[in-house]
Protein backbone atom coordinates (compact mmCIF):
# COMPACT_ATOMS: atom_id res chain seq x y z
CA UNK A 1 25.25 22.33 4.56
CA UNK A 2 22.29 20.97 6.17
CA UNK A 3 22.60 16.88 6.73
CA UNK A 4 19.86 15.23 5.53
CA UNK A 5 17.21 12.33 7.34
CA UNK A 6 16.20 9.84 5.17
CA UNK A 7 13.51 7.12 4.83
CA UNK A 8 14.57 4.54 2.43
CA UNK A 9 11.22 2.31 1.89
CA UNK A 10 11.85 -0.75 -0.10
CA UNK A 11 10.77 -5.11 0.92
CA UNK A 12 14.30 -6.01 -0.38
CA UNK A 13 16.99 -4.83 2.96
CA UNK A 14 19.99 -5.41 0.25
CA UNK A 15 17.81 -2.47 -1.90
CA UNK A 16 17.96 -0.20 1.23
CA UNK A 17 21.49 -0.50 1.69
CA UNK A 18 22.33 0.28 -2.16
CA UNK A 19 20.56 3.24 -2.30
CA UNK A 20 21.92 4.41 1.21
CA UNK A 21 25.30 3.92 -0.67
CA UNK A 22 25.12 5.03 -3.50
CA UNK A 23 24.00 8.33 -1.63
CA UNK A 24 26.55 8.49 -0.06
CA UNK A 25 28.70 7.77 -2.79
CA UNK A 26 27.07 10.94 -4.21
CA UNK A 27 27.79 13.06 -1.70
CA UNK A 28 25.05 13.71 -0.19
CA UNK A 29 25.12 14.97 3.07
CA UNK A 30 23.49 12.61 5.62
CA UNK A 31 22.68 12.58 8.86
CA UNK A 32 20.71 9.20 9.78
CA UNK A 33 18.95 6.92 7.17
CA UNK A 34 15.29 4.88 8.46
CA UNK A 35 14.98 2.08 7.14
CA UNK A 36 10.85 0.42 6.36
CA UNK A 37 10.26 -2.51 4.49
CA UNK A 38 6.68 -1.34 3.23
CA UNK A 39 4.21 1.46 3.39
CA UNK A 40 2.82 0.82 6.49
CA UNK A 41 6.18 1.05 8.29
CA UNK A 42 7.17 4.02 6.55
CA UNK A 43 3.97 6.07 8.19
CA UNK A 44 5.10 4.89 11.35
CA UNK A 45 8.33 6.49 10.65
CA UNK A 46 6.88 9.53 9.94
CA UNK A 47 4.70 10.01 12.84
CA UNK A 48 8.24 9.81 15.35
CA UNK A 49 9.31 12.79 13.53
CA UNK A 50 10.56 14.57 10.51
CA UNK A 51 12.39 13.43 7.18
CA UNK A 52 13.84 15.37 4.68
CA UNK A 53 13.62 12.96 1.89
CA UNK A 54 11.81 9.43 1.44
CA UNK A 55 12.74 7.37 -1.20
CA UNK A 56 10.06 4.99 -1.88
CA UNK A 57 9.98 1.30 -3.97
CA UNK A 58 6.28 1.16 -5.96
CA UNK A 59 6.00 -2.72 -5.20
CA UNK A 60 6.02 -3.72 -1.78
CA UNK A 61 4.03 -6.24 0.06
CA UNK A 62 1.55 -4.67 2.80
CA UNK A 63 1.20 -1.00 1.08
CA UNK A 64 2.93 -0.53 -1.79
CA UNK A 65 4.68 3.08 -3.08
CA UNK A 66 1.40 3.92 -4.56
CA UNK A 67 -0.88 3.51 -1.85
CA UNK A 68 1.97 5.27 0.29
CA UNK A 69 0.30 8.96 0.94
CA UNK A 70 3.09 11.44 0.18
């Protein structure tokens, strides 16, 4: 099964690591995790390279999930 890259975007760190958990708790298959505390940080994620899945929080300071161009 192919392991997964994912961007967790959320302003609260203890958020990011419960929903890196509880995926994992799941099962899913995961191969590294990026962590951004707001929109802004999450583009710069994406322009170093791919993700498989990003997992965004709506209010964030900075850009927030809906300003966040998916």
């Amino acid at each position: 099964m192919h392991k997964l890259r994912v961007l967790i975007v959320d302003d609260s760190s203890v958020m990011r690591k419960i929903v890196e958990r509880s995926l994992r708790e799941a099962g899913i298959n995961i191969e590294q995790v990026f962590p951004a505390g707001n929109g802004e940080e999450a583009l710069g994620v994406l322009r170093q390279g791919k993700v498989d899945l990003v997992l965004c929080d709506i209010n964030m300071p900075v850009m927030d999930g809906l300003e966040f161009p998916l």
